[in-house]
Protein backbone atom coordinates (compact mmCIF):
# COMPACT_ATOMS: atom_id res chain seq x y z
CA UNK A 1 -7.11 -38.95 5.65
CA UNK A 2 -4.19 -38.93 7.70
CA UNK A 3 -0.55 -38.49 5.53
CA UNK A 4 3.28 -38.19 6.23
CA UNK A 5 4.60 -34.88 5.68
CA UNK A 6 7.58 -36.58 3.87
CA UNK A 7 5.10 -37.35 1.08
CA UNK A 8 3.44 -34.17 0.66
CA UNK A 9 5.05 -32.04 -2.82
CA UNK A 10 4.50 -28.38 -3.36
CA UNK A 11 2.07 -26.92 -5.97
CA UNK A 12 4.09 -27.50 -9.14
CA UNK A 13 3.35 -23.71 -9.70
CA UNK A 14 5.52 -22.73 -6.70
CA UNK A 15 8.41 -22.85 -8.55
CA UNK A 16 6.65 -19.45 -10.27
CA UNK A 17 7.07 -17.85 -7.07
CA UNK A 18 9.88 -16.32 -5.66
CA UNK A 19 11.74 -19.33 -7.43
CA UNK A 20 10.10 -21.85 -5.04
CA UNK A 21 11.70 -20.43 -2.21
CA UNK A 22 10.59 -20.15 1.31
CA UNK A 23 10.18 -17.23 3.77
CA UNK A 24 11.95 -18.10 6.68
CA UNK A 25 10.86 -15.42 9.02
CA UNK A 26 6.92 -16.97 8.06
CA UNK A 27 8.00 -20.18 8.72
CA UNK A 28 9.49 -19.48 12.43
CA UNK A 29 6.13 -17.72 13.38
CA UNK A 30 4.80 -20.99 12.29
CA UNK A 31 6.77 -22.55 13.80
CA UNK A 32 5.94 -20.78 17.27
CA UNK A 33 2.13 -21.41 16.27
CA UNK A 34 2.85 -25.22 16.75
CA UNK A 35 4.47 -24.80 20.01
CA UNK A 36 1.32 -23.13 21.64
CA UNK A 37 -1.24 -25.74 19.65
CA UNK A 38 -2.57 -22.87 17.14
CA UNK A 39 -1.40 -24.19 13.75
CA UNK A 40 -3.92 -25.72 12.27
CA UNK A 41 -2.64 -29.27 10.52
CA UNK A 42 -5.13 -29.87 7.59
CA UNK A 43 -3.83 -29.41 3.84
CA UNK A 44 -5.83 -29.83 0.02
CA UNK A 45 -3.50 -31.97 -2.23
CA UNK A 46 -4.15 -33.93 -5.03
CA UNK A 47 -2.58 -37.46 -5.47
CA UNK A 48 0.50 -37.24 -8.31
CA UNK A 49 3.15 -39.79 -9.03
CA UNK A 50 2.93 -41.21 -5.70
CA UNK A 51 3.36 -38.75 -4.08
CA UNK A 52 0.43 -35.63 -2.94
CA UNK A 53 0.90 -31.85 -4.05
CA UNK A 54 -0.64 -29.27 -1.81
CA UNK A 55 -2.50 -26.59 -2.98
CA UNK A 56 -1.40 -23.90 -0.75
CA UNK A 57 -0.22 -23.77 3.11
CA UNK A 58 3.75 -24.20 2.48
CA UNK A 59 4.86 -22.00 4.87
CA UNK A 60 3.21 -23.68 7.43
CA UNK A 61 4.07 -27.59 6.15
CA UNK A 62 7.50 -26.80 6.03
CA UNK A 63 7.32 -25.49 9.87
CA UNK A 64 5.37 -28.66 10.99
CA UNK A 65 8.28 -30.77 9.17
CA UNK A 66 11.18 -28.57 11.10
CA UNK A 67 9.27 -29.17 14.37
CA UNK A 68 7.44 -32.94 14.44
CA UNK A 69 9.78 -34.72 11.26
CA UNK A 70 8.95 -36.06 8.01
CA UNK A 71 7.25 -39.01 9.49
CA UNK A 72 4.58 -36.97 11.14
CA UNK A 73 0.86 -37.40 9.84
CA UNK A 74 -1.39 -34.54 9.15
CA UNK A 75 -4.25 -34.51 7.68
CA UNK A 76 -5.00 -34.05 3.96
CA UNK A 77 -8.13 -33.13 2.04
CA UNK A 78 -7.57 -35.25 -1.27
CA UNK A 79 -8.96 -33.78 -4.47
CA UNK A 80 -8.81 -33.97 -8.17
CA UNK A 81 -7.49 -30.98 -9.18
CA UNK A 82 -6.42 -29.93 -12.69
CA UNK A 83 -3.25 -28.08 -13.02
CA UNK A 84 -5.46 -25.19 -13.61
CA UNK A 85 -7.49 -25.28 -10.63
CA UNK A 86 -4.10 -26.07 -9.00
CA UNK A 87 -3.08 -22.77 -9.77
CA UNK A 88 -6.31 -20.88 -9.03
CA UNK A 89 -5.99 -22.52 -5.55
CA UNK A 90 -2.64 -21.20 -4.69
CA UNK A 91 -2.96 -17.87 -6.11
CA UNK A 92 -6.10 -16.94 -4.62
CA UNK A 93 -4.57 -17.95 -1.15
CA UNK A 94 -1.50 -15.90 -1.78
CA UNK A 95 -3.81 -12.83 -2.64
CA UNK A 96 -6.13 -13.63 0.27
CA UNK A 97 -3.91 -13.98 3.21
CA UNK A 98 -2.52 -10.66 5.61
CA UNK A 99 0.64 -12.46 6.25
CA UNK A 100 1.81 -12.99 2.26
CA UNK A 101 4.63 -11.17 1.14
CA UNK A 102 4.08 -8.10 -1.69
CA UNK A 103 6.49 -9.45 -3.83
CA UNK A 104 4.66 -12.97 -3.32
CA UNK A 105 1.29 -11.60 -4.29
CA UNK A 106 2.39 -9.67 -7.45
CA UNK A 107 4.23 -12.58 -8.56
CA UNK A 108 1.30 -14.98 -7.95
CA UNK A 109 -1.02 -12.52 -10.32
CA UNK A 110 1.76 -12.38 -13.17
CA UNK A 111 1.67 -15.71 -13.21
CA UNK A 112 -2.51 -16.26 -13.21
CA UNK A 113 -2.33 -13.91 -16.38
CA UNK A 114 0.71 -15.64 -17.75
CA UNK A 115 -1.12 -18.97 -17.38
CA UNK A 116 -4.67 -17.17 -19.54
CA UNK A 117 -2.76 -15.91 -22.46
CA UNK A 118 -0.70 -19.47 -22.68
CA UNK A 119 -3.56 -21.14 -23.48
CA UNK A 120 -2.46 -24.72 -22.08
CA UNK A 121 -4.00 -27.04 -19.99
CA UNK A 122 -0.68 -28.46 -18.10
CA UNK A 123 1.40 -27.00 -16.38
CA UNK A 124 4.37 -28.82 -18.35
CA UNK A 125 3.21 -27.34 -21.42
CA UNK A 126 3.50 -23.75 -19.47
CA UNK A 127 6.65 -24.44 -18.33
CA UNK A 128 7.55 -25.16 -22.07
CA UNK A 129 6.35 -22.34 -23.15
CA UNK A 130 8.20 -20.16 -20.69
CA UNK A 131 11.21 -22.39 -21.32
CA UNK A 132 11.18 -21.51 -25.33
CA UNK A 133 10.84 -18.14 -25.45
CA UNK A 134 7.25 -18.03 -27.16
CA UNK A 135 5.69 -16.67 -23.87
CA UNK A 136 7.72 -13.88 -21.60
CA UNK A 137 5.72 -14.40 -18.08
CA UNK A 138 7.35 -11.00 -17.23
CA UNK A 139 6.15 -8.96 -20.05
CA UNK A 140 2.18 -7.33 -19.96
CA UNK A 141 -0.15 -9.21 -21.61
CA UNK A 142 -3.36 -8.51 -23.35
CA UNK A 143 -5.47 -10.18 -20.87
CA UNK A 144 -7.67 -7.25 -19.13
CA UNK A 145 -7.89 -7.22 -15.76
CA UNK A 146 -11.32 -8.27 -15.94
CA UNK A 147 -10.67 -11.17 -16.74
CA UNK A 148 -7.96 -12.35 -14.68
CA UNK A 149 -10.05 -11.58 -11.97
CA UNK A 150 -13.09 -13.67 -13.14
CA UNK A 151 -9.99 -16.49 -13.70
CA UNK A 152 -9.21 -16.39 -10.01
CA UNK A 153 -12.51 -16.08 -8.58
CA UNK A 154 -13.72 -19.52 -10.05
CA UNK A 155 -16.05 -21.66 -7.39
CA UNK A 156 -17.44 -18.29 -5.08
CA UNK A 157 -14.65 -17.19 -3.98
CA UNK A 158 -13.62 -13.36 -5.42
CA UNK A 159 -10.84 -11.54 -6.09
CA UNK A 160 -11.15 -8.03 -6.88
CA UNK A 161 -10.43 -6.46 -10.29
CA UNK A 162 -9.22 -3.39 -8.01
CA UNK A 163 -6.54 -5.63 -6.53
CA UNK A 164 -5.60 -7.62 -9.84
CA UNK A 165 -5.23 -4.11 -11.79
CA UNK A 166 -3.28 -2.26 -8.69
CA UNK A 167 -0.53 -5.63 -8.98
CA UNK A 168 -0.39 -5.57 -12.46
CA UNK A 169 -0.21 -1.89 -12.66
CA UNK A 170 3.09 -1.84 -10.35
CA UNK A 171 4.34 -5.11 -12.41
CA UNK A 172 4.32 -3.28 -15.55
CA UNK A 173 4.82 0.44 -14.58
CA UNK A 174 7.05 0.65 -11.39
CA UNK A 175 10.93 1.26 -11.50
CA UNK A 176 11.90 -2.32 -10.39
CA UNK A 177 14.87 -0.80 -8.53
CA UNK A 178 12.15 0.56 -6.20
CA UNK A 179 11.56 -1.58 -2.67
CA UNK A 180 7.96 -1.87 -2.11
CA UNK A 181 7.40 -2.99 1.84
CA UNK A 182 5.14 -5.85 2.74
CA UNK A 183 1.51 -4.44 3.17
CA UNK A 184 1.42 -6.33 7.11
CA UNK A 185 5.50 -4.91 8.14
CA UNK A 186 5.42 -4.46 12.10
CA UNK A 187 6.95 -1.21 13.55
CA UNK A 188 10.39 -2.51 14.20
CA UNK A 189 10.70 -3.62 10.61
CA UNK A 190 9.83 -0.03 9.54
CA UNK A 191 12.09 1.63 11.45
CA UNK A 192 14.80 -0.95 10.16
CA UNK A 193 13.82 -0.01 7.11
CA UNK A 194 12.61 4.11 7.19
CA UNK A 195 16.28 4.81 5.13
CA UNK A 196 16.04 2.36 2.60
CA UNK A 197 14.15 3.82 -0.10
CA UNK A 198 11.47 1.67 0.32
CA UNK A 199 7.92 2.53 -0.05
CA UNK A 200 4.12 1.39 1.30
CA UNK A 201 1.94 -0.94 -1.26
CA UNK A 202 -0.48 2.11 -1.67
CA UNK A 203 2.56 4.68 -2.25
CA UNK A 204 3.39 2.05 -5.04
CA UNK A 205 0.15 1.82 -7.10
CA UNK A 206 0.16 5.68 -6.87
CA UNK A 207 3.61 6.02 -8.58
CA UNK A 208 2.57 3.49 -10.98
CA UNK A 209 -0.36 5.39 -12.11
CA UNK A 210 1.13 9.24 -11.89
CA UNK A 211 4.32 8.42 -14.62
CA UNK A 212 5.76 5.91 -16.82
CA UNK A 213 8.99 7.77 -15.82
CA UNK A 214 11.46 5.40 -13.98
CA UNK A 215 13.75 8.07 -13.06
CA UNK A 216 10.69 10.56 -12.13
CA UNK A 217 9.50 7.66 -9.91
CA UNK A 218 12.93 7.53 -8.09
CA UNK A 219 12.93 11.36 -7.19
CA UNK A 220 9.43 11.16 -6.14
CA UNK A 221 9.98 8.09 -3.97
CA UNK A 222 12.56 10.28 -2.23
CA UNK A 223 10.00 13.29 -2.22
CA UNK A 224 8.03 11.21 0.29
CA UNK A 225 10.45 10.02 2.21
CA UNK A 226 11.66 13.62 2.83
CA UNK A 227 8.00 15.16 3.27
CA UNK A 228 6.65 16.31 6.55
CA UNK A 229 3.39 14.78 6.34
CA UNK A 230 3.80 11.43 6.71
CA UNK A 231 0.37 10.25 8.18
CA UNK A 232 -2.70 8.74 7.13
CA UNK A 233 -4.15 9.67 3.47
CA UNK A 234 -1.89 12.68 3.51
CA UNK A 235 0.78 11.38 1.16
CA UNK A 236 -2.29 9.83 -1.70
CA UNK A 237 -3.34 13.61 -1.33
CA UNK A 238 -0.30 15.17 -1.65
CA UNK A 239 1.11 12.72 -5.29
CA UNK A 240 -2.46 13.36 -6.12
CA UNK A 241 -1.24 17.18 -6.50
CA UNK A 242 1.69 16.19 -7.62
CA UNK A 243 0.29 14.78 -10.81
CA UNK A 244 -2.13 17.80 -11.46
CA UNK A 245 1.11 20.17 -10.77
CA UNK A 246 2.88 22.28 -13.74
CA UNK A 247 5.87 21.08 -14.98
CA UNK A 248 7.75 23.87 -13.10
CA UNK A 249 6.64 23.01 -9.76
CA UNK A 250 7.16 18.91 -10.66
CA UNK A 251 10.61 19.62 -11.58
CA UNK A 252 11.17 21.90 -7.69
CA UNK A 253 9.45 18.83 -5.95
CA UNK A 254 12.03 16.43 -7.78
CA UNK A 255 15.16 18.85 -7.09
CA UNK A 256 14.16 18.52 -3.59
CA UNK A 257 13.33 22.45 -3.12
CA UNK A 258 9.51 21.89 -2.64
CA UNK A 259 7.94 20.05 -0.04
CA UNK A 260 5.55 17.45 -1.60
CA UNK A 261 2.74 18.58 1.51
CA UNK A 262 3.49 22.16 -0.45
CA UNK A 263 2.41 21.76 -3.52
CA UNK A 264 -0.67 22.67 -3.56
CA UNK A 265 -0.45 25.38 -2.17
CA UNK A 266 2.28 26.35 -4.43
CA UNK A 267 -0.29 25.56 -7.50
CA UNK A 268 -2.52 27.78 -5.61
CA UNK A 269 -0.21 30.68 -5.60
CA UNK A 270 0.81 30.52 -9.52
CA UNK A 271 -2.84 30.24 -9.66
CA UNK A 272 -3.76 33.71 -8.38
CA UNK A 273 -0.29 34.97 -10.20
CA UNK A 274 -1.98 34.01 -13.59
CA UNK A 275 -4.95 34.97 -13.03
CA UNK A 276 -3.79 38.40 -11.92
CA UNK A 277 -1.86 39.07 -14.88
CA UNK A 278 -4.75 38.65 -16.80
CA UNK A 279 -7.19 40.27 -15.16
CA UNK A 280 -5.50 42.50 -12.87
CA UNK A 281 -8.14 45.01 -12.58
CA UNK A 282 -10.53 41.99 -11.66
CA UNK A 283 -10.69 39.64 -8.62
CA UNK A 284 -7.53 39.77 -5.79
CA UNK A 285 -8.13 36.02 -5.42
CA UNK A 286 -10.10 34.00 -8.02
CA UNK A 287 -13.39 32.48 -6.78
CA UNK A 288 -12.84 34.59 -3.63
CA UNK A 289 -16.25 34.08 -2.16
CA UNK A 290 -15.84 30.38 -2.79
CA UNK A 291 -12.52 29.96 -1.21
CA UNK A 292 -14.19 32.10 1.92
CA UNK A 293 -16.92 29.27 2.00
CA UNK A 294 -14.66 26.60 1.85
CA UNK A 295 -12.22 27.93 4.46
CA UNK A 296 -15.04 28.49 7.16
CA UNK A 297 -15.81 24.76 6.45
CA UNK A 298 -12.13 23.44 7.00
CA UNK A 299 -12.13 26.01 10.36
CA UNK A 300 -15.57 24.13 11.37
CA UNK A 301 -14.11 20.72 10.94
CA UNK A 302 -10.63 21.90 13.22
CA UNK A 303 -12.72 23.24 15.71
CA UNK A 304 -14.90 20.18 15.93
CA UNK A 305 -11.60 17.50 15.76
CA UNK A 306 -10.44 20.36 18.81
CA UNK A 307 -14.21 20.00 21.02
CA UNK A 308 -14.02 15.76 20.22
CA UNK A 309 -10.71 15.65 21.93
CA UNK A 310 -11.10 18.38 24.71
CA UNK A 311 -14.07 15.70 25.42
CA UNK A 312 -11.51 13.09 25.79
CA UNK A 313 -8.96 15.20 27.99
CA UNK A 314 -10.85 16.44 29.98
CA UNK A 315 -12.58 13.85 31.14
CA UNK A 316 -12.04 13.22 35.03
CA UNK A 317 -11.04 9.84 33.89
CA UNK A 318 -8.43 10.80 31.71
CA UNK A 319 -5.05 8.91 32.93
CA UNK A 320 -7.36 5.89 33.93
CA UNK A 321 -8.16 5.50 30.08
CA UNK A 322 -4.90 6.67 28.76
CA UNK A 323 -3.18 3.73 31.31
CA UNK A 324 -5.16 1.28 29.91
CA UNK A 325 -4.15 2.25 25.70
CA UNK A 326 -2.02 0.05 24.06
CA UNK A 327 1.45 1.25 23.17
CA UNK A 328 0.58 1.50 19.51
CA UNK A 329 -2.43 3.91 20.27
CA UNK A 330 -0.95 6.11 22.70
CA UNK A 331 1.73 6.74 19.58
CA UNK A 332 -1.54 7.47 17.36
CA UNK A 333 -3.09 9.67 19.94
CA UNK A 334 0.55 11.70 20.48
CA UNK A 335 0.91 11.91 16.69
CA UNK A 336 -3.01 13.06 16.05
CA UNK A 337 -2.25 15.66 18.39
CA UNK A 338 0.70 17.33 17.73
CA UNK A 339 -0.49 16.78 13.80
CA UNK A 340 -3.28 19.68 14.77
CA UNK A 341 -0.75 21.53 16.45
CA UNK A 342 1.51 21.68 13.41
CA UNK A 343 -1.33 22.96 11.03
CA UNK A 344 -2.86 25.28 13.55
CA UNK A 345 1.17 26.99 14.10
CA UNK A 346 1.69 26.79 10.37
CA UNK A 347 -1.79 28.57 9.57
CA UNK A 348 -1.03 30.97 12.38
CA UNK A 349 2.86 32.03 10.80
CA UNK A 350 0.88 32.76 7.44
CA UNK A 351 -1.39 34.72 8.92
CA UNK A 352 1.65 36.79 10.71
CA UNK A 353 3.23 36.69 7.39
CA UNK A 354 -0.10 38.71 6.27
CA UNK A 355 -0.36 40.75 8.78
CA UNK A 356 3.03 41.94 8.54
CA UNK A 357 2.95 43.09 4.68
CA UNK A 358 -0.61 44.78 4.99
CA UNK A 359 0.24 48.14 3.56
CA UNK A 360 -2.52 49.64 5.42
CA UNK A 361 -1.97 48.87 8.65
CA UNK A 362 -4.57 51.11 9.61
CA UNK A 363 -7.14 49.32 8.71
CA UNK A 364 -6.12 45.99 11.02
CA UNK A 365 -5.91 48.67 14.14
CA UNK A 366 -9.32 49.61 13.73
CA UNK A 367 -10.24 45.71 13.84
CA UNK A 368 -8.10 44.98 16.38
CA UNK A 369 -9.95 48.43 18.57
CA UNK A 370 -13.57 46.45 17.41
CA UNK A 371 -12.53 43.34 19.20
C-alpha cells in the first residue's frame, strides 16, 4: 500500500544504534540514487500508534524525504511484527549490507545479545532494563555466540557464528581508543585517513584475539602502520608471528626496532641460536634437509608467479590490454610487481651477506669455475 513518508517512524531499536543517528555521507549517495531512478521506494513497517515503524532502510527514507517531502507516498509492506522480530529485522540488515558502517554493525550485534540475556518481550521493558542498571548492554554477556547467531538467523535467512564471534570479540577485547575503518572505505578515504591510527576490520579481530593488552594493542596497531608489507594476507601472517614470538622479540616489535614482516625470520634466527648452543656439535641449521625442501618449493612458486606474468608482458598485445585496465588494477598490477621485486632484491642482499662472511672462500670459487 501506498504511505506518506511523514508517517513512517524508525525501528524503536534505532535508538540502540549510534544513538539513532544518521550517516549523512549514506544518505547523500542516496540521495544521488533518486536522482538517476535507482533507489528503490518499498519499506516493511508495522502499524504502531498511528503511525508505521520501518524495519530497516533509514538511510534511504530519510534521503527520499530530503529530496520528494514528507508528503510523498512510497510504498510499504505492512506486517505484524513483534518487537522481537523488529529487532531481528534490522539487525540482520545492518550485518547484511556492504554499505553499513563497522561501528553500525558491532553495535547492532551488542544489542541482539543484549536483547537474549534480557529476557523481555518489549522493547519498553528493554529499555527499562537498560535504564535501571540491572542490564549493562555494553558489558559481555553469557550468551555464546552460537546462539546469537541462531537468534538472528530466524525465518532462512543466516548469519554466521564467524561474523557474530569476530564483532563480539572486538566489542569485548579491543582498546576502544583504537579507530577501526569501515570494511567498504574507498581509496580517497584511506589516504585521508593512512595517519590516523586507524586500522582494517580484519586487522581488528586479529588484535582482539592475539592480547587482552590495551596498551600492547596500541603499539602493535602502530607496528602495522609502520611495516613494509602492507598488501594482501601479509599483515594476518605477519601478527600471526607476532603472537607465536618470544617475549624478547614482542617487546623489539613494540619499541619499534623490529619490523613486524621480520619477525619471523628473527624467531628463525634465535631458533638456530638455541638450538646450536645445545647441540653444537649437531646440525648447522635444525631440520636442514626440510628447510632445503621447503625453500625449493617457495623458489618454484616465484618462478612460476615470474613465467604467469612474462605471459602477460610479453604478449604482442600488451599496451592494448593494459589501456583498457581500470585505474584501480593498473595500481594492483604496479604493486604485484614491484612486491616480487622487493623479495627477489631482499633474498638476493642475504645471499651477498652470505657470501661475504664464508670463511672459505675457496670453496664458492670452485662453484663459481663449475658454472
Amino acid at each position: 500500500m501506498k504511505i506518506k513518508i511523514e508517517l513512517l517512524k524508525a525501528n524503536p531499536f534505532k535508538i540502540y544504534i549510534n544513538d539513532g543517528k544518521l550517516n549523512n555521507d549514506r544518505i547523500e549517495i542516496f540521495k544521488e540514487s533518486i536522482e538517476h531512478g535507482t533507489l528503490p521506494e518499498i519499506f516493511i513497517a508495522r502499524k504502531h500508534d498511528g503511525f508505521y515503524e520501518i524495519s530497516f532502510g533509514h538511510h534511504r527514507l530519510q534521503a527520499l524525504k530530503e529530496v520528494k517531502g514528507g508528503d510523498y507516498e512510497v510504498d510499504v509492506n505492512v506486517v505484524k511484527f513483534s518487537d522481537e522480530q523488529m529487532l531481528i529485522d534490522m539487525v540482520r540488515e545492518n550485518i547484511t549490507q556492504r554499505d553499513t558502517d563497522f561501528h553500525d554493525t558491532k553495535q547492532s550485534i551488542m544489542l541482539a545479545r543484549g536483547w537474549l540475556q534480557s529476557k523481555v518481550p518489549t522493547v519498553k521493558q528493554f529499555h527499562n532494563r537498560l535504564k535501571d542498571g540491572t542490564l549493562q548492554g555494553s558489558e559481555p554477556q553469557p550468551n555464546s555466540y552460537r546462539s546469537i547467531a541462531n537468534f538472528l538467523s530466524k525465518n532462512g535467512k543466516a548469519v554466521s557464528y564467524g561474523t557474530v564471534k569476530n564483532y563480539l570479540y572486538i566489542a569485548d577485547k579491543l582498546n576502544p581508543e583504537i579507530e577501526v575503518k569501515k570494511q567498504d572505505q574507498s581509496t580517497a578515504e584511506t589516504k585521508e585517513k593512512k595517519d590516523d591510527g586507524s586500522i582494517g576490520v580484519r586487522d581488528a579481530i586479529k588484535l582482539s584475539t592475539i592480547t587482552d593488552d590495551w596498551e600492547e594493542q596500541k603499539d602493535l596497531v602502530q607496528a602495522l602502520k609502520n611495516t613494509r608489507e602492507q598488501h594482501g594476507n601479509q599483515k594476518q601472517v605477519n601478527l600471526t608471528a607476532y603472537k607465536e614470538a618470544s617475549n624478547e622479540i614482542k617487546q623489539k616489535v613494540r619499541r619499534g626496532e623490529l619490523d613486524l614482516a621480520d619477525v619471523k625470520d628473527a624467531m628463525i634466527k634465535n631458533n638456530i641460536e638455541e638450538y646450536n648452543e645445545k647441540n653444537p656439535r649437531y646440525e648447522f641449521i635444525p631440520n636442514f634437509a626440510g628447510r632445503l625442501r621447503q625453500f625449493d618449493k617457495d623458489v618454484h612458486i616465484l618462478e612460476k608467479q615470474v613465467r604467469a606474468f612474462s605471459m602477460v608482458f610479453r604478449d604482442n598485445r600488451f599496451n592494448e590490454k593494459y589501456t583498457g585496465l581500470k585505474h584501480k588494477q593498473k595500481k594492483k598490477l604496479t604493486q604485484l610487481i614491484f612486491d616480487i621485486k622487493k623479495r627477489i632484491k631482499h633474498c638476493y642482499d642475504e645471499v651477498e651477506y652470505f657470501i661475504d662472511i664464508l670463511p672459505d672462500k675457496e670453496l664458492l670459487e670452485d662453484k663459481e669455475n663449475e658454472n
